[in-house]
Protein backbone atom coordinates (compact mmCIF):
# COMPACT_ATOMS: atom_id res chain seq x y z
CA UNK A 1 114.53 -78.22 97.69
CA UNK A 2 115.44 -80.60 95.12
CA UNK A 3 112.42 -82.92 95.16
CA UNK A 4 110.76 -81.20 91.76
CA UNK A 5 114.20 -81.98 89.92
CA UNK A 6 114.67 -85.14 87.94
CA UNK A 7 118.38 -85.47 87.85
CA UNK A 8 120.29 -87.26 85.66
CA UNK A 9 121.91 -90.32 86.51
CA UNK A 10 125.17 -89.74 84.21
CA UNK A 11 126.79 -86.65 82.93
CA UNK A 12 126.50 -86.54 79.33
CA UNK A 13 127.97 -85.06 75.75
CA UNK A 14 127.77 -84.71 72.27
CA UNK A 15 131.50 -84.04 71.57
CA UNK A 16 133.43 -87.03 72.97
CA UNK A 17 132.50 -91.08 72.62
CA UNK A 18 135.64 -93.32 73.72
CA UNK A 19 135.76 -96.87 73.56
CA UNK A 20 136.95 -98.22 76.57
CA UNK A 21 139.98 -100.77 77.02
CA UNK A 22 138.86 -104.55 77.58
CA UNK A 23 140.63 -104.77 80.85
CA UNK A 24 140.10 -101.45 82.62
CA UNK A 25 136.33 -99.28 81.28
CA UNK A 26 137.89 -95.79 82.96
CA UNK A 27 140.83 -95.17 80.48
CA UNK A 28 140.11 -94.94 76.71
CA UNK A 29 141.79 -96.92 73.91
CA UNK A 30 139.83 -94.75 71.04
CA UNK A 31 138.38 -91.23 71.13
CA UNK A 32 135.58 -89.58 68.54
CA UNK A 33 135.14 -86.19 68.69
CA UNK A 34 131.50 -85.75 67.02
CA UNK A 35 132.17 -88.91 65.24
CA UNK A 36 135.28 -88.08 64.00
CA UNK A 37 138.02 -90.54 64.91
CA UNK A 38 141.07 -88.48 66.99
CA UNK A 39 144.36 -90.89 65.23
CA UNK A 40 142.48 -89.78 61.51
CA UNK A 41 141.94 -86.21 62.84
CA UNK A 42 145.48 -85.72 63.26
CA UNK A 43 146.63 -87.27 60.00
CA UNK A 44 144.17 -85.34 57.81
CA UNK A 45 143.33 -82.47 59.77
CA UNK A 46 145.00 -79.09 61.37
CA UNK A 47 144.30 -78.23 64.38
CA UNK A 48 142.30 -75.04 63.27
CA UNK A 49 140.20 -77.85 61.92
CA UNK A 50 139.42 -79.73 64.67
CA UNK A 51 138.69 -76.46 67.03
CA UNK A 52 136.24 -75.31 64.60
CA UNK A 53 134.34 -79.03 65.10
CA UNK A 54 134.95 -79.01 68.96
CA UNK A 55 133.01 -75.42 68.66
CA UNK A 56 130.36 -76.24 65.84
CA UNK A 57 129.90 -79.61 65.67
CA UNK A 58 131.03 -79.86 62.37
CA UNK A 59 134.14 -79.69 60.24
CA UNK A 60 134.35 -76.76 58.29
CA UNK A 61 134.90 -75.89 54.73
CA UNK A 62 138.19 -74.48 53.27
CA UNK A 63 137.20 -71.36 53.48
CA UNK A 64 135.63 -71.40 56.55
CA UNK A 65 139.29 -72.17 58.03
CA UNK A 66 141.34 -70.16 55.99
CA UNK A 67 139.06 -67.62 58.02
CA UNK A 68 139.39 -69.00 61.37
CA UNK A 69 142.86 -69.65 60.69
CA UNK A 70 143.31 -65.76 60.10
CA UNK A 71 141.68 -65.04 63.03
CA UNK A 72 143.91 -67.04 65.31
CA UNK A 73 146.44 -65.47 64.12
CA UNK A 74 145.18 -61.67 64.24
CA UNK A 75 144.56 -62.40 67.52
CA UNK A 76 147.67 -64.29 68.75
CA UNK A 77 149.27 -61.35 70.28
CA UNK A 78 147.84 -58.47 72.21
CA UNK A 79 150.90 -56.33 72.87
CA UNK A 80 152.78 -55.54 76.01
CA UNK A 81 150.27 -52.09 75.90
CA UNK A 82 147.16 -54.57 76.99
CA UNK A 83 146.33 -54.77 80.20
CA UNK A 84 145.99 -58.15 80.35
CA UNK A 85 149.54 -58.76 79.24
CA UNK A 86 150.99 -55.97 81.50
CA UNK A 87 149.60 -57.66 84.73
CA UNK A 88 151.55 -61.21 82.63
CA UNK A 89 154.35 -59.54 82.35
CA UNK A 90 154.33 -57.94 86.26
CA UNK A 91 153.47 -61.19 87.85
CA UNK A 92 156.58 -62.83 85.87
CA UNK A 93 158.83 -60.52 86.44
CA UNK A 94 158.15 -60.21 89.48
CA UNK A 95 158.71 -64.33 90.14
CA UNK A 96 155.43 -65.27 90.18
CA UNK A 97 155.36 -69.24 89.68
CA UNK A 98 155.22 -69.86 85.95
CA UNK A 99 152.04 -71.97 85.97
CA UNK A 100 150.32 -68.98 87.26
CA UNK A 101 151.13 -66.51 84.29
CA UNK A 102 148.54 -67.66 82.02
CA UNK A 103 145.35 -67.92 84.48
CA UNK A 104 146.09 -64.37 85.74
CA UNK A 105 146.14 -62.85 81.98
CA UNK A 106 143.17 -64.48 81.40
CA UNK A 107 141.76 -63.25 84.56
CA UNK A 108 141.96 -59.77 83.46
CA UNK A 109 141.10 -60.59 80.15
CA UNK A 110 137.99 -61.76 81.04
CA UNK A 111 136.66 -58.50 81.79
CA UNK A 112 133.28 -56.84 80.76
CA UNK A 113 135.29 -53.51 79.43
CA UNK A 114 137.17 -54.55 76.19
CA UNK A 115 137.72 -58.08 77.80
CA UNK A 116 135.97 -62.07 76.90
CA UNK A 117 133.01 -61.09 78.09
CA UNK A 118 132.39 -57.93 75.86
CA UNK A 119 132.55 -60.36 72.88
CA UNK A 120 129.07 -61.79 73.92
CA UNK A 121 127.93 -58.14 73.82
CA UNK A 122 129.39 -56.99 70.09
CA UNK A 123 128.06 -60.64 68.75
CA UNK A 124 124.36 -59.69 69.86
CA UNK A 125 124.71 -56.00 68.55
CA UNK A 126 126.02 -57.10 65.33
CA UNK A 127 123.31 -59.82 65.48
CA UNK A 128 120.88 -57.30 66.07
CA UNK A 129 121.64 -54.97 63.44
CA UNK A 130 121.76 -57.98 60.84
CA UNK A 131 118.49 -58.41 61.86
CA UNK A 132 117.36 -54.80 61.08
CA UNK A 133 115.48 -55.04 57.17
CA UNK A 134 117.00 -51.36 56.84
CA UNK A 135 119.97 -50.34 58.52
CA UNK A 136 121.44 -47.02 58.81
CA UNK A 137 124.44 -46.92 60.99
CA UNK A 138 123.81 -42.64 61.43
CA UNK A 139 120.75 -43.32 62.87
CA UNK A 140 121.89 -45.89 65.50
CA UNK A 141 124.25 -45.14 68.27
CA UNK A 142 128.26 -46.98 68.52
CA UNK A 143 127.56 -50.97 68.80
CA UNK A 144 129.49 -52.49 71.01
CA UNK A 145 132.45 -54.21 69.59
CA UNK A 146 133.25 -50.23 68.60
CA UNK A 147 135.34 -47.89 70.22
CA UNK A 148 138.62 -46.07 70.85
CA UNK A 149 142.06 -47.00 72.20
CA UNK A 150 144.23 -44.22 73.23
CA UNK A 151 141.65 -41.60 72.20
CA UNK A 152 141.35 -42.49 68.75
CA UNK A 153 141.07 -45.52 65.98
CA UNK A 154 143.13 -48.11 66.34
CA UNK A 155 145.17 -48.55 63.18
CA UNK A 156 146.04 -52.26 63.33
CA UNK A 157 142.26 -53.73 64.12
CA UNK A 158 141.05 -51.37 60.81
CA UNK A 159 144.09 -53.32 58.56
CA UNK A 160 142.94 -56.47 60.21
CA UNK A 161 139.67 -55.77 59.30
CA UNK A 162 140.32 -55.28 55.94
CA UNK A 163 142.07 -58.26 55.22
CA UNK A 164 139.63 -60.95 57.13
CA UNK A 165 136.69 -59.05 54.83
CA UNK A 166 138.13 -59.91 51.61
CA UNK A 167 138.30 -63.71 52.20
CA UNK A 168 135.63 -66.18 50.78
CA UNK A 169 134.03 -66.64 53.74
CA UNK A 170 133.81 -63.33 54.92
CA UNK A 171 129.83 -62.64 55.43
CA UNK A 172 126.99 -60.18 56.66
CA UNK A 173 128.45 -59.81 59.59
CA UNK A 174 132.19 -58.46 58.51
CA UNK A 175 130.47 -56.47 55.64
CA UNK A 176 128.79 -54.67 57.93
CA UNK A 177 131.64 -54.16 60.40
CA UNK A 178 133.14 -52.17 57.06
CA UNK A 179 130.23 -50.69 56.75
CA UNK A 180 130.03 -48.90 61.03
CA UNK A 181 134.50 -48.36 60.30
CA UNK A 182 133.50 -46.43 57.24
CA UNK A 183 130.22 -44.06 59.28
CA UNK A 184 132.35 -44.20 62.62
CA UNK A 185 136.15 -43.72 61.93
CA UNK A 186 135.69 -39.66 61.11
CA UNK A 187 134.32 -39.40 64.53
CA UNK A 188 137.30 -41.58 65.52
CA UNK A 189 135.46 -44.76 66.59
CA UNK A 190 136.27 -47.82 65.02
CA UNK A 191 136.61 -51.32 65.38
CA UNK A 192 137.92 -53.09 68.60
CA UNK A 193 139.28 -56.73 68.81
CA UNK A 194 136.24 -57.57 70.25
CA UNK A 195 134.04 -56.58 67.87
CA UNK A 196 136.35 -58.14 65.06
CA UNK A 197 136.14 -61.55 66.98
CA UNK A 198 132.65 -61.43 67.08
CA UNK A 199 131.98 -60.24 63.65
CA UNK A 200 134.38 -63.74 62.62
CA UNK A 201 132.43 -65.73 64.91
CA UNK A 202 129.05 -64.83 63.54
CA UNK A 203 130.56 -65.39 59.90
CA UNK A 204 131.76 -68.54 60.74
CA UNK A 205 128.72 -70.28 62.65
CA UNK A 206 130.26 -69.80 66.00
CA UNK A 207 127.65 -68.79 68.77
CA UNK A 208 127.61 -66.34 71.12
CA UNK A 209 128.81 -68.10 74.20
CA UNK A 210 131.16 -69.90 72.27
CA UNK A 211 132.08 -66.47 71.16
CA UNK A 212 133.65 -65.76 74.77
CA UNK A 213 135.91 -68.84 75.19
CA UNK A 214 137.50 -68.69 72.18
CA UNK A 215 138.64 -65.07 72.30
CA UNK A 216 140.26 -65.99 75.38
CA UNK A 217 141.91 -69.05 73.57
CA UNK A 218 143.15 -67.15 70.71
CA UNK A 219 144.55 -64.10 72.67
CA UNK A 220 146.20 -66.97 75.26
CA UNK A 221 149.35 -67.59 73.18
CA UNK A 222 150.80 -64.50 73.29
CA UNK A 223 149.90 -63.57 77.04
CA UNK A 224 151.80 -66.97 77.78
CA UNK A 225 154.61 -65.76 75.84
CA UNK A 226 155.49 -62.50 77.33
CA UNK A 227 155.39 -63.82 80.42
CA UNK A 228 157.39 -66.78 80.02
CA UNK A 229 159.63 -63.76 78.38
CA UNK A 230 159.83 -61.73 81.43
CA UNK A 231 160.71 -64.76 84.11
CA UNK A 232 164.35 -64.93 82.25
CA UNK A 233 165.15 -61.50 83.51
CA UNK A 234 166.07 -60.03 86.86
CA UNK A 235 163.51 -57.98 88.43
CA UNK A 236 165.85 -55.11 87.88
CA UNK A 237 164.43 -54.98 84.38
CA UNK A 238 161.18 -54.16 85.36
CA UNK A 239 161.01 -49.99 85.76
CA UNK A 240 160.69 -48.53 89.25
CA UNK A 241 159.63 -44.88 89.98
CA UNK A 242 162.89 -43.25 91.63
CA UNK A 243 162.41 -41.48 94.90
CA UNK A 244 162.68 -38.21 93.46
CA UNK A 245 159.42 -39.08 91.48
CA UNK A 246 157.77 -39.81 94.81
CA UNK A 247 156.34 -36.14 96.68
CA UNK A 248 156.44 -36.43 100.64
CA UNK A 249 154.46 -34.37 103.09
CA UNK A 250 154.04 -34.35 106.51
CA UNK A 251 150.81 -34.12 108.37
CA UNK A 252 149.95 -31.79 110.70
C-alpha cells in the first residue's frame, strides 16, 4: 500500500532550528524560533509576541499585539456558566486528579456547537462575506460565529466587540462583525466568542486552522483556574438535588 509514497527520511519544520551541544547532538544548547534567537526573545519580547511568530511566522507590529494582546485577555475566562468550565469544575470537585482538569475542559471545548472547532467555521463565513464585492447582511442568512446565549444577545461579547474594533489594527473583518451586530441584534442574534476570535484572527493574519488552536489556548487559563479553584473544597460544596426533588414510582 505504501509503495507509490516517497517518504521522507526526517521529520521537518520551519519554526524551530537548535544548535546542538558538542558532546551530545540530541539536547540543544541554542534554539531559533523562525530565526529568532529564544535568550533575545525573552529579553526584548512578551510573550504575546512570540505566540503571534510561533502562529505567523513573523513578529508582529505594535498594533498587531496590542490586538492580540486584547484578545487573550477577552478570552481568558469563560465563566463558571460554560460548559466547558462546568464539566472543570465537576471533575475537580469531585477529586478528579489535577493534571486531568485542563484536558477535559478542553475536551468539551473542542466541540463543533459554540466550541474550537466552530471557529474554523465563523473564519470561512466571515472570509466569505469579505469576499462578496457587495454585501448586504439582510439578504444573507446568520454567519456562523453569530448567535444567541440564553435566548438572546450576549451583552459582554457586544462590549468586547466594541472595544477590539476601535484599535489600530482592527480590519475588514471586525468592521464587518459591527456591521452583522448592528442588522442582527434587533432580532436578538449577535456575536458569539467564536465569531469574535475569528474575526481577530482574520485581522491579524492568523489562518483558519490556526484559528482553532489558539481559541483553545486563550480560553485554557481560566478553565485551569476554576478547577484548580474547586479541588480546595470538600465535595460538600458542590450542590446535590435533595431526595424530595427526586419523584419515585413503582412499576407495575
Amino acid at each position: 500500500m505504501t509503495k507509490d509514497f516517497v517518504y521522507a527520511r526526517h521529520a521537518s519544520t520551519q519554526i524551530t532550528a537548535e544548535v546542538a551541544a558538542a558532546d551530545n547532538p540530541y539536547v540543544a544548547v541554542q534554539q531559533h524560533i523562525f530565526g529568532y534567537e529564544l535568550a533575545e526573545l525573552m529579553q526584548k519580547r512578551s510573550f504575546t509576541d512570540v505566540l503571534y511568530l510561533l502562529l505567523t511566522g513573523e513578529l508582529p507590529t505594535a498594533a498587531q499585539a496590542q490586538l492580540l494582546s486584547q484578545l487573550q485577555i477577552a478570552l481568558c475566562n469563560a465563566g463558571p456558566r460554560h460548559p466547558a468550565t462546568r464539566a472543570v469544575m465537576t471533575a475537580a470537585i469531585s477529586k478528579a486528579r489535577p493534571e486531568h482538569l485542563l484536558p477535559i475542559g478542553l475536551q468539551v471545548l473542542g466541540g463543533e456547537r459554540q466550541g474550537a472547532a466552530a471557529v474554523a467555521e465563523a473564519w470561512q463565513a466571515l472570509q466569505d462575506c469579505l469576499s462578496q464585492n457587495d454585501f448586504q447582511p439582510a439578504l444573507q442568512p446568520l454567519p456562523a460565529g453569530f448567535g444567541q446565549v440564553y435566548a438572546g444577545v450576549d451583552p459582554l461579547q457586544a462590549r468586547l466587540l466594541t472595544q477590539l474594533s476601535s484599535l489600530p489594527a482592527a480590519g475588514p473583518a471586525l468592521r464587518l462583525c459591527n456591521q452583522l451586530q448592528s442588522h442582527w441584534q434587533p432580532q436578538q442574534q449577535g456575536i458569539l466568542d467564536i465569531g469574535l476570535c475569528a474575526a481577530c484572527c482574520l485581522d491579524l493574519g492568523i489562518g483558519k486552522r490556526e484559528s482553532i488552536g489558539l481559541f483553545q489556548l486563550l480560553r485554557a487559563p481560566g478553565l485551569l483556574a476554576h478547577g484548580m479553584e474547586q479541588t480546595h473544597k470538600p465535595i460538600t460544596d458542590s450542590p446535590l438535588l435533595s431526595d424530595d426533588d427526586y419523584e419515585f414510582q413503582q412499576d407495575r
